[in-house]
PDB file of N, CA and C in Angstrom:
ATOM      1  N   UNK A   1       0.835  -1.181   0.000  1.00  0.00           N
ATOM      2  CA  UNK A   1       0.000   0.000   0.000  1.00  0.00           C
ATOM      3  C   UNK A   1       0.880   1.244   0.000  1.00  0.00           C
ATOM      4  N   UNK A   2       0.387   2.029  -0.247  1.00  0.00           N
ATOM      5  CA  UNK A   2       1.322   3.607  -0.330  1.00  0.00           C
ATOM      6  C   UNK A   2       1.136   4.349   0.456  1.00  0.00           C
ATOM      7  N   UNK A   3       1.790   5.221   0.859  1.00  0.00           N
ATOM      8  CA  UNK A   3       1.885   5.870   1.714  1.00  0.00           C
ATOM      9  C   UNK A   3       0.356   6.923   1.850  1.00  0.00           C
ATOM     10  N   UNK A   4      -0.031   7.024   1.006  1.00  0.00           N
ATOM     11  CA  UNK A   4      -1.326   7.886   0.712  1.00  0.00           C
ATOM     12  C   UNK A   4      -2.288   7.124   0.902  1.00  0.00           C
ATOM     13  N   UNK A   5      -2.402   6.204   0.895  1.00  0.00           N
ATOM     14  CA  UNK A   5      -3.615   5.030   0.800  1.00  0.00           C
ATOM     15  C   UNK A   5      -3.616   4.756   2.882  1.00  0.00           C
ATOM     16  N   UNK A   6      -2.441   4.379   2.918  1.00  0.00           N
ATOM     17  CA  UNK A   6      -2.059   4.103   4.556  1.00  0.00           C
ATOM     18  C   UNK A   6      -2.745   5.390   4.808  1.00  0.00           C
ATOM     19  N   UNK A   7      -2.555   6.602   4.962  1.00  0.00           N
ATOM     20  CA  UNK A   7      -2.747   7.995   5.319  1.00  0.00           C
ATOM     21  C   UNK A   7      -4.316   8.039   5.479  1.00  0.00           C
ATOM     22  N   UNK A   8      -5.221   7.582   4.252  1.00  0.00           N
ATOM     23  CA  UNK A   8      -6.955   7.316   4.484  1.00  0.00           C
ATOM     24  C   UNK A   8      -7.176   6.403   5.141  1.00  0.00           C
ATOM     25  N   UNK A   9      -6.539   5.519   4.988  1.00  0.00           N
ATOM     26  CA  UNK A   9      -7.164   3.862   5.492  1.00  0.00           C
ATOM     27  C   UNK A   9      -7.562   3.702   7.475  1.00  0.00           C
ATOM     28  N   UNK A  10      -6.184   4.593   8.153  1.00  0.00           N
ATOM     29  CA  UNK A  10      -6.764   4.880   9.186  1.00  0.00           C
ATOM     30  C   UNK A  10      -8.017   5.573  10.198  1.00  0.00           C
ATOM     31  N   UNK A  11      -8.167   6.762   9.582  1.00  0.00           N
ATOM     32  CA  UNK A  11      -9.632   7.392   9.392  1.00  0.00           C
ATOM     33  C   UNK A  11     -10.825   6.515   9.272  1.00  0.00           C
ATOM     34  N   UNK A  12     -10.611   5.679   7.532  1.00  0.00           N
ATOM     35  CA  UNK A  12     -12.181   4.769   7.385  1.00  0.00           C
ATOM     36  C   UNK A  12     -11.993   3.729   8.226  1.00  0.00           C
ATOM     37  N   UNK A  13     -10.777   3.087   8.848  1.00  0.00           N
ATOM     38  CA  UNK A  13     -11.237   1.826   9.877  1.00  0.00           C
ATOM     39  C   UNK A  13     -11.628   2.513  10.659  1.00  0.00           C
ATOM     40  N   UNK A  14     -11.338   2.994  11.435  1.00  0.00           N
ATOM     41  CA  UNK A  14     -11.664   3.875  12.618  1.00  0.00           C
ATOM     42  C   UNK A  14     -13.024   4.654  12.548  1.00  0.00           C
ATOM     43  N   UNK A  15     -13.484   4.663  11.492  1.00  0.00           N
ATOM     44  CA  UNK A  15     -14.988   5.162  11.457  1.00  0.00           C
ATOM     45  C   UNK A  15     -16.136   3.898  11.149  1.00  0.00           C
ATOM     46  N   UNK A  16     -15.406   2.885  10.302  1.00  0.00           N
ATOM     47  CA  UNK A  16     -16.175   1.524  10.561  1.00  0.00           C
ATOM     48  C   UNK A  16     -15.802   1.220  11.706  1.00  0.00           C
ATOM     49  N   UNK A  17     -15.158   0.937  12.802  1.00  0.00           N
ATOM     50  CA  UNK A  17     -15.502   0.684  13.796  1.00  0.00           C
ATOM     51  C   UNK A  17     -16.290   1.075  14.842  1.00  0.00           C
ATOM     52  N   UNK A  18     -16.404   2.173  14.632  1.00  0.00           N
ATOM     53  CA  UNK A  18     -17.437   3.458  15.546  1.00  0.00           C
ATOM     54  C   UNK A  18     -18.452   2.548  14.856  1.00  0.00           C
ATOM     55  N   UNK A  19     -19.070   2.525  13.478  1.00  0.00           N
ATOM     56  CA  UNK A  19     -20.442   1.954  13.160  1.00  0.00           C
ATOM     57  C   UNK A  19     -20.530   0.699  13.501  1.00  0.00           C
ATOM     58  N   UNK A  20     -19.682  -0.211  13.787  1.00  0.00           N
ATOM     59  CA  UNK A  20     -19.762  -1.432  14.169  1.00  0.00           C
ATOM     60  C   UNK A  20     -20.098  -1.912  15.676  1.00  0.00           C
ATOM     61  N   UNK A  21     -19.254  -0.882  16.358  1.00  0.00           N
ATOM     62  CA  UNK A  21     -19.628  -0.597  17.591  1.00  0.00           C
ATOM     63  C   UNK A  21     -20.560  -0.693  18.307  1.00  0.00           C
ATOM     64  N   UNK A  22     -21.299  -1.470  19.269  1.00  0.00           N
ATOM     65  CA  UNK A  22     -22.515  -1.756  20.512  1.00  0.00           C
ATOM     66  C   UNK A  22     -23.084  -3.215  20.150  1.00  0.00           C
ATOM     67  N   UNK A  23     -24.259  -2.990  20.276  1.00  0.00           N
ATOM     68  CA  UNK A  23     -25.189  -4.528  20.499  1.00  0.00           C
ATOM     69  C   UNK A  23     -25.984  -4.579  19.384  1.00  0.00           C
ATOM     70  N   UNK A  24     -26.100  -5.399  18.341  1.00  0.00           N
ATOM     71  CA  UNK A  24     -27.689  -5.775  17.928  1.00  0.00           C
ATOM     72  C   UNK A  24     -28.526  -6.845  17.900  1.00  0.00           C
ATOM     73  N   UNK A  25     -29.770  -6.217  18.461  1.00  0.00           N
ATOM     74  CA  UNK A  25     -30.742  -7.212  18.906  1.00  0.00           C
ATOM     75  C   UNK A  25     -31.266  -7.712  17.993  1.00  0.00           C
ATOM     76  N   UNK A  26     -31.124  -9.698  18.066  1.00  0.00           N
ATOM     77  CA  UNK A  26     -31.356 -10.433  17.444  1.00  0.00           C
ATOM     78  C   UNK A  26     -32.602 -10.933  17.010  1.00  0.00           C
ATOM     79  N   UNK A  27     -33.578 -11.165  16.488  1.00  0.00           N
ATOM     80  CA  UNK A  27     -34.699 -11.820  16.448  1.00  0.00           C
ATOM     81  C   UNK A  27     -35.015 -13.262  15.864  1.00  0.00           C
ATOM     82  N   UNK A  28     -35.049 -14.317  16.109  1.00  0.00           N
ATOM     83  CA  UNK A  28     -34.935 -15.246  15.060  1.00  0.00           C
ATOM     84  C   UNK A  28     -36.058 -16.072  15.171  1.00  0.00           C
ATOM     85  N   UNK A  29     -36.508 -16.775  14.326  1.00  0.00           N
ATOM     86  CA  UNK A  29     -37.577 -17.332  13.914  1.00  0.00           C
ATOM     87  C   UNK A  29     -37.187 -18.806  13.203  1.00  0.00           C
ATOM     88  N   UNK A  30     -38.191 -19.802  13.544  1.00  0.00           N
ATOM     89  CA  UNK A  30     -37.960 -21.143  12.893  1.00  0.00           C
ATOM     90  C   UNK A  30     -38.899 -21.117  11.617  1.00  0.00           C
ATOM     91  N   UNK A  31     -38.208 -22.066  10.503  1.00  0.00           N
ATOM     92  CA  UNK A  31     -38.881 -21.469   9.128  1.00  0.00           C
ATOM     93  C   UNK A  31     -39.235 -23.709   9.283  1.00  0.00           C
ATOM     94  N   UNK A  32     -39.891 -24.456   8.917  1.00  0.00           N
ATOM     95  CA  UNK A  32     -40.547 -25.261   8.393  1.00  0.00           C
ATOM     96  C   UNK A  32     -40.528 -26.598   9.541  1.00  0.00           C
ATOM     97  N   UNK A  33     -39.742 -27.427   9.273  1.00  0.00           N
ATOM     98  CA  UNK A  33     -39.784 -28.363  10.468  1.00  0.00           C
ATOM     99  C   UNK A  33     -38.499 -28.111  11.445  1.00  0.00           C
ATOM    100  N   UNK A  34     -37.612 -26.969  11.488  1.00  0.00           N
ATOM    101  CA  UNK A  34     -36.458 -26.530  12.025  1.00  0.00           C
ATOM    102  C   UNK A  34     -37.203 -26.439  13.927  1.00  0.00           C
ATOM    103  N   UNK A  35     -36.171 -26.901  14.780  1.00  0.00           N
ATOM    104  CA  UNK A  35     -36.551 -26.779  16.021  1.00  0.00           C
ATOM    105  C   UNK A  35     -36.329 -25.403  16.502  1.00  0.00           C
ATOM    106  N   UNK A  36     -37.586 -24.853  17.386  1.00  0.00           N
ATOM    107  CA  UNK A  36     -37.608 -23.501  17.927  1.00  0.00           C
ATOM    108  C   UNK A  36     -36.907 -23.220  18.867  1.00  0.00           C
ATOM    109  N   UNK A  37     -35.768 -21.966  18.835  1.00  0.00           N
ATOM    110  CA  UNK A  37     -34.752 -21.816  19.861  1.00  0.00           C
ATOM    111  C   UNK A  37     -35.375 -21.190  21.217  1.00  0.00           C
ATOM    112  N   UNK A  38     -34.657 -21.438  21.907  1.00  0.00           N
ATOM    113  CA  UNK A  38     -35.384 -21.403  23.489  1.00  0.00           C
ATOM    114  C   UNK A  38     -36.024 -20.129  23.939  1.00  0.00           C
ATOM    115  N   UNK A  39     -34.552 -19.153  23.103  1.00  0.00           N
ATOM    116  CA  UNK A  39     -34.802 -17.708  23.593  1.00  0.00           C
ATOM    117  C   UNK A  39     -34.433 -17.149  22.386  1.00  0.00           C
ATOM    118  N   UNK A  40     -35.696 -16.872  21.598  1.00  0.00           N
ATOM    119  CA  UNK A  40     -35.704 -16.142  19.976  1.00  0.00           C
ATOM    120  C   UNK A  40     -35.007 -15.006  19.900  1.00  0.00           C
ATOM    121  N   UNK A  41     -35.355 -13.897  21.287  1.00  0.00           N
ATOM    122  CA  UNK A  41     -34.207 -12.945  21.198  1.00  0.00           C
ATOM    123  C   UNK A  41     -33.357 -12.595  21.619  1.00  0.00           C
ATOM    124  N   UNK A  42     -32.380 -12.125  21.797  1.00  0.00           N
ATOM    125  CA  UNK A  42     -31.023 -11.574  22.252  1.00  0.00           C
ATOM    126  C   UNK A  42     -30.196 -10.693  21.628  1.00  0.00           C
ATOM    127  N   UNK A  43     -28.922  -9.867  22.062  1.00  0.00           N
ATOM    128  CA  UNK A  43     -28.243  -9.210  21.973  1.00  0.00           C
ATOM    129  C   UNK A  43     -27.115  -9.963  21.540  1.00  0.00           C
ATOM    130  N   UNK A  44     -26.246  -9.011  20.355  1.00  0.00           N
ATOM    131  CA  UNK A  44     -24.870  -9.900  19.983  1.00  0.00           C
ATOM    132  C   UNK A  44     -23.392  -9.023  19.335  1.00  0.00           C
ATOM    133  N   UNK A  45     -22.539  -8.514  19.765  1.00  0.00           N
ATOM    134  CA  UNK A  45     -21.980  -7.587  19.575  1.00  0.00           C
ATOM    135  C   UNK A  45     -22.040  -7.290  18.054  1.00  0.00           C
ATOM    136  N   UNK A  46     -22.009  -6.099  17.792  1.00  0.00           N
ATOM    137  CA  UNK A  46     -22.393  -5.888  16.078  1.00  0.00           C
ATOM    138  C   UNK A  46     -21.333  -6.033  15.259  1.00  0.00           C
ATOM    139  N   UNK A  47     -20.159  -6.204  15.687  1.00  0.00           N
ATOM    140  CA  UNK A  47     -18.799  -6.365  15.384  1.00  0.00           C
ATOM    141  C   UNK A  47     -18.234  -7.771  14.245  1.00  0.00           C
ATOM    142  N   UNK A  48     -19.365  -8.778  15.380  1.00  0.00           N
ATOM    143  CA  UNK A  48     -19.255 -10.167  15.025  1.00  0.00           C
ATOM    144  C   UNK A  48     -19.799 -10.041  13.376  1.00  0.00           C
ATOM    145  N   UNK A  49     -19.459 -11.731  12.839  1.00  0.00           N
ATOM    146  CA  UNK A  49     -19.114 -11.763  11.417  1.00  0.00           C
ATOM    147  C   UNK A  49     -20.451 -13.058  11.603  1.00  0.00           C
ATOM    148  N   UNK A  50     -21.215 -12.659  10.465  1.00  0.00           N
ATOM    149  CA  UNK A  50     -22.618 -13.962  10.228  1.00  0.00           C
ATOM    150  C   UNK A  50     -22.166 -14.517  10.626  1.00  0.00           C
ATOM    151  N   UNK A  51     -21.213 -15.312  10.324  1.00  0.00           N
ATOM    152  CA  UNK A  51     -20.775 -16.467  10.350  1.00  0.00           C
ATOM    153  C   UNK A  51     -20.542 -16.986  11.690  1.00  0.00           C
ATOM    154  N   UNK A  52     -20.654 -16.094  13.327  1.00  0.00           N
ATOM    155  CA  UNK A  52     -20.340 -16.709  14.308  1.00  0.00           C
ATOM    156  C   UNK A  52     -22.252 -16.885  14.514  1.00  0.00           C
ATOM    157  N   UNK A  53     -22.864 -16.265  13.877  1.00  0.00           N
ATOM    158  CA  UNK A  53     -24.582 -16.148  14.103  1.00  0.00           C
ATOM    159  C   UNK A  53     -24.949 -17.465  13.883  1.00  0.00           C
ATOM    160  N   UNK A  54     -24.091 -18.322  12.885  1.00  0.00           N
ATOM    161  CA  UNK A  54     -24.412 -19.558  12.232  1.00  0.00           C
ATOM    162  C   UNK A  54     -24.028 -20.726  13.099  1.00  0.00           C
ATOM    163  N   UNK A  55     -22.570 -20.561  13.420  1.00  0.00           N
ATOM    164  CA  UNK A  55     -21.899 -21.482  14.445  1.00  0.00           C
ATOM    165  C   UNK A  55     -22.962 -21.141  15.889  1.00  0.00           C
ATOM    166  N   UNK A  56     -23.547 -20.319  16.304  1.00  0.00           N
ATOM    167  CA  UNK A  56     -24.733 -20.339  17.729  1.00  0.00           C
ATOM    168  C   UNK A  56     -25.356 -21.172  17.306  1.00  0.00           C
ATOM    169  N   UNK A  57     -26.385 -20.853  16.488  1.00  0.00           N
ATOM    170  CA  UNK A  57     -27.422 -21.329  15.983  1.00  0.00           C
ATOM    171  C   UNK A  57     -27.553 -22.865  15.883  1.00  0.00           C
ATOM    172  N   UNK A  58     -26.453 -23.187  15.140  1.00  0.00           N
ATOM    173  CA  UNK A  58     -25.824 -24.886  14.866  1.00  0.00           C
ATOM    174  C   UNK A  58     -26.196 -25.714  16.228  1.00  0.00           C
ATOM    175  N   UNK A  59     -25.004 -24.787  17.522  1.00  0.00           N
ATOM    176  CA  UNK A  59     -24.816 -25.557  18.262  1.00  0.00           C
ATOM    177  C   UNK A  59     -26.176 -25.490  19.557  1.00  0.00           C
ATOM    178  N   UNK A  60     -26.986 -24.512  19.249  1.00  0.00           N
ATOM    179  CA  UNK A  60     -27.874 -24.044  20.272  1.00  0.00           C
ATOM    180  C   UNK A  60     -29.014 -24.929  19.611  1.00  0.00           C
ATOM    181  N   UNK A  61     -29.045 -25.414  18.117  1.00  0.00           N
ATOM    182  CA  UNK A  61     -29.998 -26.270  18.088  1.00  0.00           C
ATOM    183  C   UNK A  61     -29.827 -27.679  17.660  1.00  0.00           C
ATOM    184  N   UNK A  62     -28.471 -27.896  17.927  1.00  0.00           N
ATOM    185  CA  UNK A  62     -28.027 -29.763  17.592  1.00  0.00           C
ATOM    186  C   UNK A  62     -28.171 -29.618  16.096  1.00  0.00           C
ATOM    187  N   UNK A  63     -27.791 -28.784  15.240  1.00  0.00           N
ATOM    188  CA  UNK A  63     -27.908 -29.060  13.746  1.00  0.00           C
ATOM    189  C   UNK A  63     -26.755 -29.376  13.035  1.00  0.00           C
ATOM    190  N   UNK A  64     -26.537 -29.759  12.245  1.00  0.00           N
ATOM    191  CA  UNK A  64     -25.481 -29.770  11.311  1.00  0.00           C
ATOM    192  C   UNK A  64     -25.615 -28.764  10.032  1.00  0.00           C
ATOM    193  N   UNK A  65     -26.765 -28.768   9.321  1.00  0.00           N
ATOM    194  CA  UNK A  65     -26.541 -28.046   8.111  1.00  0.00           C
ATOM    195  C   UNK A  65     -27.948 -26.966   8.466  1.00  0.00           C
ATOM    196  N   UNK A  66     -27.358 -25.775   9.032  1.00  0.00           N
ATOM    197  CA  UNK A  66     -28.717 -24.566   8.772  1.00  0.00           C
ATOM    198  C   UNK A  66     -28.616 -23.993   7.215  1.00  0.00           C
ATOM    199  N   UNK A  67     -29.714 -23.288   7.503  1.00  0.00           N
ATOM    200  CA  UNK A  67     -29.915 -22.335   6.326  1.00  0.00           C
ATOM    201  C   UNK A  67     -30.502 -20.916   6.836  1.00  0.00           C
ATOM    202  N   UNK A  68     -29.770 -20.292   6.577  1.00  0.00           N
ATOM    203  CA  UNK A  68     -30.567 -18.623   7.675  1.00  0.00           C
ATOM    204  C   UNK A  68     -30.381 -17.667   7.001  1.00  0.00           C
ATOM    205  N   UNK A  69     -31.702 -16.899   6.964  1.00  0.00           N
ATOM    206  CA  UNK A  69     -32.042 -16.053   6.360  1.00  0.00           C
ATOM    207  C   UNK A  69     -31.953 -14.496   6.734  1.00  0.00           C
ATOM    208  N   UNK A  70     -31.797 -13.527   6.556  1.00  0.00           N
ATOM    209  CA  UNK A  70     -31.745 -12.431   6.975  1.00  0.00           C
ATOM    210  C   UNK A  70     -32.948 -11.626   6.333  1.00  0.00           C
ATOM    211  N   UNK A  71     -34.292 -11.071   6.753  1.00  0.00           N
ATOM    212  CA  UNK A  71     -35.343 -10.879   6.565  1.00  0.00           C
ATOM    213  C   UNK A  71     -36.416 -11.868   5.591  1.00  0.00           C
ATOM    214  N   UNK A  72     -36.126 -12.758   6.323  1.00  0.00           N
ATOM    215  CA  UNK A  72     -37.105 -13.603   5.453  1.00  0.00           C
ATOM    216  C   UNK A  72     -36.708 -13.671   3.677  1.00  0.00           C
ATOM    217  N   UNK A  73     -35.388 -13.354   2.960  1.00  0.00           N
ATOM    218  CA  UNK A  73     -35.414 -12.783   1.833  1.00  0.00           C
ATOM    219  C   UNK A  73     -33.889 -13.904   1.389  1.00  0.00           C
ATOM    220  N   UNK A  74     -32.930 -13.596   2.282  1.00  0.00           N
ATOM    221  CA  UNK A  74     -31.772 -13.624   2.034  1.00  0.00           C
ATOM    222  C   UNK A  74     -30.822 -14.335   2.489  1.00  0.00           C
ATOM    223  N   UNK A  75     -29.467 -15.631   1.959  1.00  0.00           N
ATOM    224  CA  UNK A  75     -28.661 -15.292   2.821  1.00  0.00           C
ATOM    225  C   UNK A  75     -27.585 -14.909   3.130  1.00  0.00           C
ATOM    226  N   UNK A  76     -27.137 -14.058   3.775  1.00  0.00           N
ATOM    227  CA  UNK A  76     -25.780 -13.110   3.898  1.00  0.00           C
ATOM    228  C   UNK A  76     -24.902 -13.844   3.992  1.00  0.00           C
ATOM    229  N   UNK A  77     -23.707 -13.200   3.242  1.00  0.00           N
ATOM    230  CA  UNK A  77     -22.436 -13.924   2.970  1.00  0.00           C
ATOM    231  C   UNK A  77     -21.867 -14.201   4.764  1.00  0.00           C
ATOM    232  N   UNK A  78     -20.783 -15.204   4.861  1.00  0.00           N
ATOM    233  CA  UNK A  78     -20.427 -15.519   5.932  1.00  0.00           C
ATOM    234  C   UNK A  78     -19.690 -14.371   6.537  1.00  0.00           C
ATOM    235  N   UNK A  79     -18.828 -13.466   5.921  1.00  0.00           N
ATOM    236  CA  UNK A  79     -18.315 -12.449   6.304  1.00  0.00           C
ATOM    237  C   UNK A  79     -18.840 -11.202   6.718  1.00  0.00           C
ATOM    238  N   UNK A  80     -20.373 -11.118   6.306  1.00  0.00           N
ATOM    239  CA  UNK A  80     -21.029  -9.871   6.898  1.00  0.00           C
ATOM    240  C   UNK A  80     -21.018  -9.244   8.087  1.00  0.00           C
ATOM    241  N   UNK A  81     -20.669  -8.167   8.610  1.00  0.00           N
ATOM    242  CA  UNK A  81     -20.977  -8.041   9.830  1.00  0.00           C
ATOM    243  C   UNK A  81     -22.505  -7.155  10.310  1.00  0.00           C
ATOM    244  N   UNK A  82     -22.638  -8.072  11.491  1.00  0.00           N
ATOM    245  CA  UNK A  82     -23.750  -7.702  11.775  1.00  0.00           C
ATOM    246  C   UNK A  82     -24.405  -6.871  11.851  1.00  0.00           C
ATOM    247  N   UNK A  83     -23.496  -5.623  12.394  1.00  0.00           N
ATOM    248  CA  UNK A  83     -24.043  -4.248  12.493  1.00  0.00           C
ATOM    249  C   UNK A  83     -24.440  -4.355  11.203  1.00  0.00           C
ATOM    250  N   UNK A  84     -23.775  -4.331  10.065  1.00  0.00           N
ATOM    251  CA  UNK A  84     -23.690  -3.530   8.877  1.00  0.00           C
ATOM    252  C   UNK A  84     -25.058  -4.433   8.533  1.00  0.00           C
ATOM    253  N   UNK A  85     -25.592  -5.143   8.531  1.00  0.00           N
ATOM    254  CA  UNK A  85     -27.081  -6.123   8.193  1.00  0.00           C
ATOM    255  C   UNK A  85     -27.998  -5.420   8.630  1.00  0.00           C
ATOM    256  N   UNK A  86     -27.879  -5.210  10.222  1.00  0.00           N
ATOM    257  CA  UNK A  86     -28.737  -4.175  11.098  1.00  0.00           C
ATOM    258  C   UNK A  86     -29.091  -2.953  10.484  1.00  0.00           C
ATOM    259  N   UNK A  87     -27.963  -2.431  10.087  1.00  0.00           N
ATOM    260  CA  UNK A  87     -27.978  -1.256   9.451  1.00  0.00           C
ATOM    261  C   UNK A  87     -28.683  -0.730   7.947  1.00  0.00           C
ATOM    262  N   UNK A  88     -28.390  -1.792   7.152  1.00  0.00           N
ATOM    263  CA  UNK A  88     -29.506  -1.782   6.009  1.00  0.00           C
ATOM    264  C   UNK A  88     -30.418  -2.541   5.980  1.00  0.00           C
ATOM    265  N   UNK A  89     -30.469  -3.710   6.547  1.00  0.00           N
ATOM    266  CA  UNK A  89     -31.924  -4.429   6.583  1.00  0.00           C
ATOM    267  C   UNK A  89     -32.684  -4.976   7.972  1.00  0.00           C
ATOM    268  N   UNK A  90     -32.146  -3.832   9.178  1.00  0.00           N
ATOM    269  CA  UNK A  90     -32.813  -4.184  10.197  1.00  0.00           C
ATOM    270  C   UNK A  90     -34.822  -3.541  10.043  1.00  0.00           C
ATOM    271  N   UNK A  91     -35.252  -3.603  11.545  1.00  0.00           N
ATOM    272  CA  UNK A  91     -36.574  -3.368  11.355  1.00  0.00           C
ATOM    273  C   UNK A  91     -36.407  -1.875  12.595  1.00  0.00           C
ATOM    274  N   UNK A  92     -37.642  -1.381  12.352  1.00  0.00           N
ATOM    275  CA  UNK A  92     -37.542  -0.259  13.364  1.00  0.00           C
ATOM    276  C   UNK A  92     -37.075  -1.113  15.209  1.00  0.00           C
ATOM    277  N   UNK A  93     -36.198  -0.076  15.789  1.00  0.00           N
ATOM    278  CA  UNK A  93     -35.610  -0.616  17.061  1.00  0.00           C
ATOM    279  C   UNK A  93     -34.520  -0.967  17.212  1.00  0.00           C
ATOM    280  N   UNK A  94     -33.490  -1.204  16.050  1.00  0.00           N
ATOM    281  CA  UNK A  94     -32.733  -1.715  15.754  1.00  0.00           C
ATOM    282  C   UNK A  94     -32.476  -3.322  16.046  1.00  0.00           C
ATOM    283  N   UNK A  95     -33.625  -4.180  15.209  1.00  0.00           N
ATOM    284  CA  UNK A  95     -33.479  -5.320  15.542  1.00  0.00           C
ATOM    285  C   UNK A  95     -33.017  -5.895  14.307  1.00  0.00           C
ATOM    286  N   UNK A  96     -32.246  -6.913  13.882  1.00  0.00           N
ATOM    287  CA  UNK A  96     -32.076  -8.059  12.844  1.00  0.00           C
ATOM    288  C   UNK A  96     -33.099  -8.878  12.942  1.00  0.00           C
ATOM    289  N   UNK A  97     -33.856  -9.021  11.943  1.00  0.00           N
ATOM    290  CA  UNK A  97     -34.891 -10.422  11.779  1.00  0.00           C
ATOM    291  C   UNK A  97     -34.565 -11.514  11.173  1.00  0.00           C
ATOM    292  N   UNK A  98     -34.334 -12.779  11.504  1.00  0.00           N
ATOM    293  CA  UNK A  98     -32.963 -13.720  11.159  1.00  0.00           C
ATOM    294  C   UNK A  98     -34.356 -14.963  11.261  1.00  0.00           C
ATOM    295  N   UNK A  99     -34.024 -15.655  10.096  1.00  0.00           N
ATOM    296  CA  UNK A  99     -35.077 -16.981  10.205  1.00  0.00           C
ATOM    297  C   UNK A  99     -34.130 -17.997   9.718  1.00  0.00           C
ATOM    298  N   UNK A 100     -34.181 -19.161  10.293  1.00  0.00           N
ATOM    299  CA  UNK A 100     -33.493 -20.532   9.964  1.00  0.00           C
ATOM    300  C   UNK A 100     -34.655 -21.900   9.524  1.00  0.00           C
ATOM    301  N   UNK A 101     -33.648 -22.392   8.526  1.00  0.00           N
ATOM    302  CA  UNK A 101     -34.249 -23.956   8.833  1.00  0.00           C
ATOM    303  C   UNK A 101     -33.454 -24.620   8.531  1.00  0.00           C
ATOM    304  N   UNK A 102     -33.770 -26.454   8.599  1.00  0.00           N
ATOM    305  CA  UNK A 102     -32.917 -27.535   8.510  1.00  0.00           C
ATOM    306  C   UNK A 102     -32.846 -27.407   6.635  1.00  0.00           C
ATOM    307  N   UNK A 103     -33.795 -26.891   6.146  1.00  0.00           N
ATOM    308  CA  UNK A 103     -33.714 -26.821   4.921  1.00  0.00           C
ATOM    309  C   UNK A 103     -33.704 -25.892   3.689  1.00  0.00           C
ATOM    310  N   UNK A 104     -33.413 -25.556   2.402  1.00  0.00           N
ATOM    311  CA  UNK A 104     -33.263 -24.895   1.800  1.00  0.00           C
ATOM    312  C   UNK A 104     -34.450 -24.075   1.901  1.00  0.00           C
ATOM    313  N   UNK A 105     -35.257 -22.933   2.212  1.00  0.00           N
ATOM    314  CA  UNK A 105     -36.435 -22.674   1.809  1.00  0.00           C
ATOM    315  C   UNK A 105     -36.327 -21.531   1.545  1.00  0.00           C
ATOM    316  N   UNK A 106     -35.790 -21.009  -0.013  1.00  0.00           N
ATOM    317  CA  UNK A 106     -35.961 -20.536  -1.027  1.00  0.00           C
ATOM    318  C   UNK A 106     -34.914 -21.168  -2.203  1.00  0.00           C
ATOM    319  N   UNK A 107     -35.311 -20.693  -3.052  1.00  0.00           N
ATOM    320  CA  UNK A 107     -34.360 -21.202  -4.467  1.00  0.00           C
ATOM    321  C   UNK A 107     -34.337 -19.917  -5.551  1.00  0.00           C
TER     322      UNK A 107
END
């Protein structure tokens, strides 16, 4: 990287981290014959990457292969971070609406 590039790059991490920064509240929902999690909602640092949303989920419901959706629509790459989901496709309150199942359900 160059010296000019280094020179911005500190600024925009440092301002994605401010946006990444606090809690977002989780909502999740079971989509077809998928087992219902104990406690649908919770808090999860916004920092975290889908992908640790997936590894909970797995182990909080004995699954091997989920499928989870991010508004009923979508599913987000493993690297997303959460805030940033919250941030364009949360619901008023700042909640994530997150639905799983054991199976594909969309195509």
């Amino acid at each position: 990287m160059s010296k000019a590039k280094d020179a911005t790059a500190g600024p925009v991490l440092a301002h994605l981290a401010q946006l990444r920064a606090g809690k977002v509240e989780v909502h999740v929902k079971a989509m077809g014959s998928a087992p219902a999690l104990r406690q649908p909602r919770f808090t999860i640092d916004g920092s975290k990457k889908f992908s640790k949303l997936i590894v909970y989920l797995k182990e909080a419901l004995k699954l091997e292969t989920i499928y989870v959706y991010c508004s009923d629509a979508f599913e987000p790459s493993p690297d997303e971070r959460l805030s940033d989901l919250q941030r364009c496709f949360g619901s008023s309150g700042n909640k994530l609406n997150i639905s799983y199942s054991g199976e594909q359900a969309f195509n």
